[in-house]
Protein backbone atom coordinates (compact mmCIF):
# COMPACT_ATOMS: atom_id res chain seq x y z
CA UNK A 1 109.29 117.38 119.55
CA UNK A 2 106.57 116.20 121.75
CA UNK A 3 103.22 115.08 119.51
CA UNK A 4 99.62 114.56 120.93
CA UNK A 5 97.35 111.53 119.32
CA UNK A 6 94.28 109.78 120.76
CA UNK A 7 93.00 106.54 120.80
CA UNK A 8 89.47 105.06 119.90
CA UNK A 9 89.17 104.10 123.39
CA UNK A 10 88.36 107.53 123.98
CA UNK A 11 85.28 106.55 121.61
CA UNK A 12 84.46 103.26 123.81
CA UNK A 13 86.44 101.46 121.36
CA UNK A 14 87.82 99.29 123.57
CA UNK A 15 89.22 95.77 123.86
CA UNK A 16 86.72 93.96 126.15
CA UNK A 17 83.21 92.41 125.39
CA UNK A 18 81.11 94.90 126.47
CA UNK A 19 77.23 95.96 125.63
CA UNK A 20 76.52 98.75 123.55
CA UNK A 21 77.90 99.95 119.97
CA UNK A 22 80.94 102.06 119.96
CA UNK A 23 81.78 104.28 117.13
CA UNK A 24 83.04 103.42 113.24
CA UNK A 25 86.86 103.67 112.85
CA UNK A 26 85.94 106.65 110.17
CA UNK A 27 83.97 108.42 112.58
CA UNK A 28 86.87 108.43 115.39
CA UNK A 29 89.65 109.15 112.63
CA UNK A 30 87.75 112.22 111.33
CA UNK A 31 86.48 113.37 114.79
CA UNK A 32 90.57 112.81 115.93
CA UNK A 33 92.03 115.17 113.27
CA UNK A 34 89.00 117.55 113.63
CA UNK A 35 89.97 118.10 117.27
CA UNK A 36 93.53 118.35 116.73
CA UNK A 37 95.44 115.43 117.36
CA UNK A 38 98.21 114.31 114.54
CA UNK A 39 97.73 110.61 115.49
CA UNK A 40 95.51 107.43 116.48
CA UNK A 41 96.45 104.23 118.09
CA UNK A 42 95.22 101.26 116.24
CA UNK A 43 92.35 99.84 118.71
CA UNK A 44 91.63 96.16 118.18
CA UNK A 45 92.80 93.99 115.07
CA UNK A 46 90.03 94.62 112.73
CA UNK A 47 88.65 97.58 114.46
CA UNK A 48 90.76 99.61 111.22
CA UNK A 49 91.77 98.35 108.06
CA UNK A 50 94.03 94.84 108.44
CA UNK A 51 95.76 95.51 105.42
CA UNK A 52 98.59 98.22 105.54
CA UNK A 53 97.55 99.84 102.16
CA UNK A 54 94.21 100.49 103.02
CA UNK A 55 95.51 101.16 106.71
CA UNK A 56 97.84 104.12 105.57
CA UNK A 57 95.13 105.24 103.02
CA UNK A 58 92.96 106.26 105.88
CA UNK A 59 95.41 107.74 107.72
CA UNK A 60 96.71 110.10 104.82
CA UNK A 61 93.03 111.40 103.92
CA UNK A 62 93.28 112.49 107.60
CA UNK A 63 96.88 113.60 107.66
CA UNK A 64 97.28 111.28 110.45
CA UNK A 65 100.33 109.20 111.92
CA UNK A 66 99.79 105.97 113.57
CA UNK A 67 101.47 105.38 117.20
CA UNK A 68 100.62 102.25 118.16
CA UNK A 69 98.25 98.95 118.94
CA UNK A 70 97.28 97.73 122.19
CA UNK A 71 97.66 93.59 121.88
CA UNK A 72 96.63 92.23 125.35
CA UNK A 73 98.20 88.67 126.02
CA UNK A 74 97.50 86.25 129.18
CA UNK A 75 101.14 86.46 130.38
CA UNK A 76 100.59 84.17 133.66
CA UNK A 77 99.91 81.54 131.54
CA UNK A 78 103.11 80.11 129.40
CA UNK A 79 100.73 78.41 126.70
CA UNK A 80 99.26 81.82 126.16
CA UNK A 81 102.68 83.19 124.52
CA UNK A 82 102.61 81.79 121.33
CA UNK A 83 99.69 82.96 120.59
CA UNK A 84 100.43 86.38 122.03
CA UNK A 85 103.52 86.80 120.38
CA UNK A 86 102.10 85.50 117.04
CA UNK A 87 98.75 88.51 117.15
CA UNK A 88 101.52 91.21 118.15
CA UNK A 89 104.14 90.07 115.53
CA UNK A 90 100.66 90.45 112.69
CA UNK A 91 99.54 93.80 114.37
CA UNK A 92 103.06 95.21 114.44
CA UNK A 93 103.87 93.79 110.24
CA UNK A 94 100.44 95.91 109.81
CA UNK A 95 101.66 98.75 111.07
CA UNK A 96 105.38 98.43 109.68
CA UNK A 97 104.59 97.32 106.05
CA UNK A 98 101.99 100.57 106.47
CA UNK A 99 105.29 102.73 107.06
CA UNK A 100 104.59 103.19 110.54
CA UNK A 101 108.29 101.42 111.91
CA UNK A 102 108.06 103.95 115.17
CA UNK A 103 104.73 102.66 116.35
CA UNK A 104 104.60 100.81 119.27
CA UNK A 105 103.28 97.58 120.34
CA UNK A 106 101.21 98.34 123.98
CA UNK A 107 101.71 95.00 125.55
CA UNK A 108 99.13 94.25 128.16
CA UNK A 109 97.71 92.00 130.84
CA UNK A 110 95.04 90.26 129.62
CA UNK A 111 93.25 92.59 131.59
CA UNK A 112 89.72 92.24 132.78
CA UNK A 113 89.45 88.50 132.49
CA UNK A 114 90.29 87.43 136.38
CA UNK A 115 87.39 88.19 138.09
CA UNK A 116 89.68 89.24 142.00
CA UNK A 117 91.13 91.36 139.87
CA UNK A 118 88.25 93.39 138.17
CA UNK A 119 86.18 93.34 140.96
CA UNK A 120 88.97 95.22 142.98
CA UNK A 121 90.38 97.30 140.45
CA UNK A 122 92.21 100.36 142.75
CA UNK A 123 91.90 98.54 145.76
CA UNK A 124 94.21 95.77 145.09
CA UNK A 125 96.35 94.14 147.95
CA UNK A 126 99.28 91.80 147.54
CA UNK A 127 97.91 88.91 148.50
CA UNK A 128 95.96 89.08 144.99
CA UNK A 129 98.93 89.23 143.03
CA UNK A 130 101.48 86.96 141.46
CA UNK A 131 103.31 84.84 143.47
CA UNK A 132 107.54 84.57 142.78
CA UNK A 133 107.13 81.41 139.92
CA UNK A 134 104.14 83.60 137.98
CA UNK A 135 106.48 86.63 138.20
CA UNK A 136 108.92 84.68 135.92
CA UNK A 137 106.41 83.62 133.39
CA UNK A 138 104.94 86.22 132.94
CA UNK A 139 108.28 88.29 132.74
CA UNK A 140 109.42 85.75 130.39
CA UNK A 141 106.52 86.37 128.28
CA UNK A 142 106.65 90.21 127.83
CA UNK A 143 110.00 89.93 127.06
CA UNK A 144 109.25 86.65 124.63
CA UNK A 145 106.56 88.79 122.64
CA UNK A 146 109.14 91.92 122.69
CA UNK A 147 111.70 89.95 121.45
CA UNK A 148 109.25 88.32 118.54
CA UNK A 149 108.07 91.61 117.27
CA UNK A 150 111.32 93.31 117.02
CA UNK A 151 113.13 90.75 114.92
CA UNK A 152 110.45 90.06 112.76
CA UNK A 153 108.96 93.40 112.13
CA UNK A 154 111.73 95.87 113.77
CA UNK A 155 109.22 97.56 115.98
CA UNK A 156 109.55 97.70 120.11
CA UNK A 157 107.36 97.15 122.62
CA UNK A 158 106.65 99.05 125.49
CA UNK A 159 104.09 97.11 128.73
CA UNK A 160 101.21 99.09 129.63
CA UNK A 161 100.30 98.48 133.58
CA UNK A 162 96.29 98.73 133.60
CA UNK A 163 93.58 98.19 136.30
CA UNK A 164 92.13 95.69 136.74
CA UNK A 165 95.18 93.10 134.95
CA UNK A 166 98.04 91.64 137.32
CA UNK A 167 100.33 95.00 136.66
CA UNK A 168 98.35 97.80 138.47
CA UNK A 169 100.00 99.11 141.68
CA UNK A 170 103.37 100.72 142.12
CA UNK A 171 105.26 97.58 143.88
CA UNK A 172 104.07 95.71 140.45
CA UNK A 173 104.79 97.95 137.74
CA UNK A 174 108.25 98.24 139.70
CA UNK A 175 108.57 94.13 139.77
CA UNK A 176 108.23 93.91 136.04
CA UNK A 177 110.64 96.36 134.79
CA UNK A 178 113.62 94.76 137.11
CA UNK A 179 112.28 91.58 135.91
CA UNK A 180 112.23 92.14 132.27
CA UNK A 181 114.64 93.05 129.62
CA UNK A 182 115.58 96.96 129.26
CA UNK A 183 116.25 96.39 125.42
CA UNK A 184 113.57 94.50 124.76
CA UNK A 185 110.27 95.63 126.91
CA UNK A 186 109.53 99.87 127.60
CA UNK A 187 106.93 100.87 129.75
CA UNK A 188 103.89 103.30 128.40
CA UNK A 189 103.53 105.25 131.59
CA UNK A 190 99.94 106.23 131.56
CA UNK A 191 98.75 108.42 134.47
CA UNK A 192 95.03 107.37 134.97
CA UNK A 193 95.74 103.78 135.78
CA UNK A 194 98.96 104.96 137.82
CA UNK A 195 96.52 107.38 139.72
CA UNK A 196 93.74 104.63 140.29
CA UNK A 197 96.38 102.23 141.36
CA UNK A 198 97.47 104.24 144.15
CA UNK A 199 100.44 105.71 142.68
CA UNK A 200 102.09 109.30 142.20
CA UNK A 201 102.39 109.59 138.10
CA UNK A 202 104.88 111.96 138.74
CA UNK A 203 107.12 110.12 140.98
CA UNK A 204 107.22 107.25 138.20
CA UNK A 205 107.56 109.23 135.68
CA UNK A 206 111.12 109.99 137.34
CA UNK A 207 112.35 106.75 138.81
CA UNK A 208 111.21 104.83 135.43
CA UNK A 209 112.61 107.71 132.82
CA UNK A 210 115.33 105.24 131.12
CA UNK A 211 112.51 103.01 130.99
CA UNK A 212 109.17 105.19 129.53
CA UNK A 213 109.38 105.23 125.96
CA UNK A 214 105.86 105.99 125.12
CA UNK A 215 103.09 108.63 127.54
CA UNK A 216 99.17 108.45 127.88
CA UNK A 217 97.69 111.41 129.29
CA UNK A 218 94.44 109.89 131.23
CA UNK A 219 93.35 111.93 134.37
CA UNK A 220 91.57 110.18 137.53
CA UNK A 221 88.53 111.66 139.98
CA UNK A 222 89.94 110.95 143.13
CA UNK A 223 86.06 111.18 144.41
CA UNK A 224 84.74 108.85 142.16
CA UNK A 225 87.51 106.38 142.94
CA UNK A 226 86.90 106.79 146.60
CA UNK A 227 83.62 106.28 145.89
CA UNK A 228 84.88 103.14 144.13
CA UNK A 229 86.39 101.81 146.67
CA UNK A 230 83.12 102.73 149.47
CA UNK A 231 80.65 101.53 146.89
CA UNK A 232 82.41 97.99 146.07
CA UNK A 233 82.83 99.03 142.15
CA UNK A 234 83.97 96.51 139.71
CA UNK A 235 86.56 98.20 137.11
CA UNK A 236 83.53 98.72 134.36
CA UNK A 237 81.35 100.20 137.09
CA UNK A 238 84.36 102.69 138.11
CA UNK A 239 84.89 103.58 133.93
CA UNK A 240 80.85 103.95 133.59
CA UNK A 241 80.76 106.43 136.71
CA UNK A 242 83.68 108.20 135.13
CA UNK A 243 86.73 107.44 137.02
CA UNK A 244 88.92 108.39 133.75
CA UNK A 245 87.99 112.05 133.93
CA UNK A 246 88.42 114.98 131.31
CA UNK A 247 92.38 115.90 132.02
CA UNK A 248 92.67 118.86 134.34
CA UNK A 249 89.42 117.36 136.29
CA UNK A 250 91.20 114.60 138.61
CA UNK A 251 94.13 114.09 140.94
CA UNK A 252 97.00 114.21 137.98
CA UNK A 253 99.44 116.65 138.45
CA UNK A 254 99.99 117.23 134.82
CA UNK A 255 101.21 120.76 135.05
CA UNK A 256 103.91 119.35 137.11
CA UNK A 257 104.17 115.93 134.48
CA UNK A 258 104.76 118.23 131.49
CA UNK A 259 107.64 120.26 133.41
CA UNK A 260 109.18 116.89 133.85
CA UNK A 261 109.04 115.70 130.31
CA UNK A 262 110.42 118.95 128.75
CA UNK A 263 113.28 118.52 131.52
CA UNK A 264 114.20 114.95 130.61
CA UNK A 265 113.75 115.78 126.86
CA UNK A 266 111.19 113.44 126.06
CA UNK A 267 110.01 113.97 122.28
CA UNK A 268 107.86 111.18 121.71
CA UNK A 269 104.08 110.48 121.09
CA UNK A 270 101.70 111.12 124.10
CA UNK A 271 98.15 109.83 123.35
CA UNK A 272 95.00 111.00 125.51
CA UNK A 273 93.51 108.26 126.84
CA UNK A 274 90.19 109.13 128.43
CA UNK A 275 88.37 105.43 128.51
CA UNK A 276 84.44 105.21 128.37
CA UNK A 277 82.09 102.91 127.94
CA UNK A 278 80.32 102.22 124.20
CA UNK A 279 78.10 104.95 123.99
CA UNK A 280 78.58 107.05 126.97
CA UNK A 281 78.77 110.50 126.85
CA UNK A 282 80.25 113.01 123.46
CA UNK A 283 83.94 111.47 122.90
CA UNK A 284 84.22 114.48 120.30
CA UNK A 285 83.67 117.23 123.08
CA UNK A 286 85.93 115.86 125.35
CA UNK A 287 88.22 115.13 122.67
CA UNK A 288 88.80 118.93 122.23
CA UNK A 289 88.62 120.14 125.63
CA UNK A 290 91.27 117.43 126.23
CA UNK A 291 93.52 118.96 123.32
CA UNK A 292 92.77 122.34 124.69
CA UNK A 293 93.72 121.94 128.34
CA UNK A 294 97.04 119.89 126.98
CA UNK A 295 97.83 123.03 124.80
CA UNK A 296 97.00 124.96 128.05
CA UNK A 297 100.31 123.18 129.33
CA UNK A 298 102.29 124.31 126.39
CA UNK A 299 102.06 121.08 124.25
């Protein structure tokens, strides 16, 4: 059976240095169950409890299930994946020795932190991506931090493709799932970067079914991307002008996304992912109307 969470980054909880104050991890908990979700990603280490009893604690005064933790490494550079490997391996043994052994670890792109790349975030063009060497590395170290976390804490890892990191359009997300390992590394398919990257969420969600173990819902304005695009928008710029709509508001076919789960039988977590800034707008209120237009859909 399919389950719907959030994620503090729908409370500008998110994993970059950014102005502003975000939300407490007790206010998003309690504003998560009261808008009926039955889970929460983790958001960054020390964002919730860092020990698993106090972890789990939190999450049982909520009646809440934890899905997952979004550890970003710097895979284009090979000295970064020790240290990658070592803050997923101690974010996924959180989550384990909590009782959470189906959560996920959302490997990531360092994302935000090469400046071509933020300043063109849904406008990329090849010629700003990896070349064939930096494909390998960084291959090798998804599949190196995968490989880590399952035999030391039994969890699996599934790459989330992101604006704004080195995994954003179609041709890329497509390059590192031939180059890495099927057992090892999953792919979170989540439909707002997809969108903003120039894909078809849909289309994915269909030619990389073996492949998708874990779903964020995240819609996309296609005006305020093209406006994006026009206005020379960095990726923060196109997040603070609300590029990651309320779902049901942008391009996403999700009507059309849902039919296609129930047909492939997919009956894990999807988590809402609508990204803002620290401090913009009411998280809570689009919380809801984000769990009311997925129930719309029959989830």
């Amino acid at each position: 059976m399919i389950k719907i969470a959030n994620a503090p980054c729908s409370w500008g909880v998110l994993e970059f240095d950014l102005d502003g104050k975000a939300a407490g991890f007790e206010q998003v908990l309690d504003e998560i169950r009261e808008t009926g979700y039955e889970g929460s990603e983790l958001g960054d280490w020390g964002f919730m409890p860092s020990v698993p009893e106090g972890l789990k604690c939190e999450l049982d005064l909520r009646n809440l299930s934890m899905v997952g933790a979004f550890v970003p490494v710097f895979l284009k550079d090979r000295s970064k994946h020790a240290a990658g490997a070592e803050l997923a391996v101690k974010t996924a043994k959180l989550m384990a020795d909590a009782g959470y052994t189906d959560a996920f670890i959302v490997l990531a792109d360092d994302n935000g932190s090469v400046p071509e790349r933020t300043l063109n975030a849904g406008r990329v063009i090849p010629k700003m991506g990896l070349t064939d060497e930096e494909w390998k590395v960084f291959a090798a170290g998804a599949n190196l931090v995968a490989a880590e976390v399952l035999a030391k804490t039994g969890l699996r890892t599934v790459f989330h493709h992101h604006c704004a990191g080195y995994v954003e359009t179609v041709a890329e997300v497509d390059q590192l799932m031939a180059l890495t390992d099927p057992s090892l590394v999953g792919l979170v398919l989540d439909m707002g970067h997809f969108q903003f990257g120039g894909g078809d969420p849909l289309t994915a969600l269909k030619k990389h079914s073996n492949r998708i173990w874990h779903i964020h819902f995240k819609d996309c304005h296609p005006e305020i991307a093209a406006k994006s695009k026009t206005e020379g928008w960095d990726y923060f710029q196109s997040v603070g002008n609300g590029v990651f709509c309320e779902l049901g508001k942008g391009a996403v076919n999700f009507t059309a996304i849902v039919e296609e789960l129930k047909s492939q039988n997919y009956s894990g977590w999807i988590t809402v992912e609508q990204d803002v800034l620290p401090g913009m707008g009411n998280p809570k209120v689009c919380a809801q109307r984000n769990r009311d237009y997925i129930k719309s859909l029959g989830l």
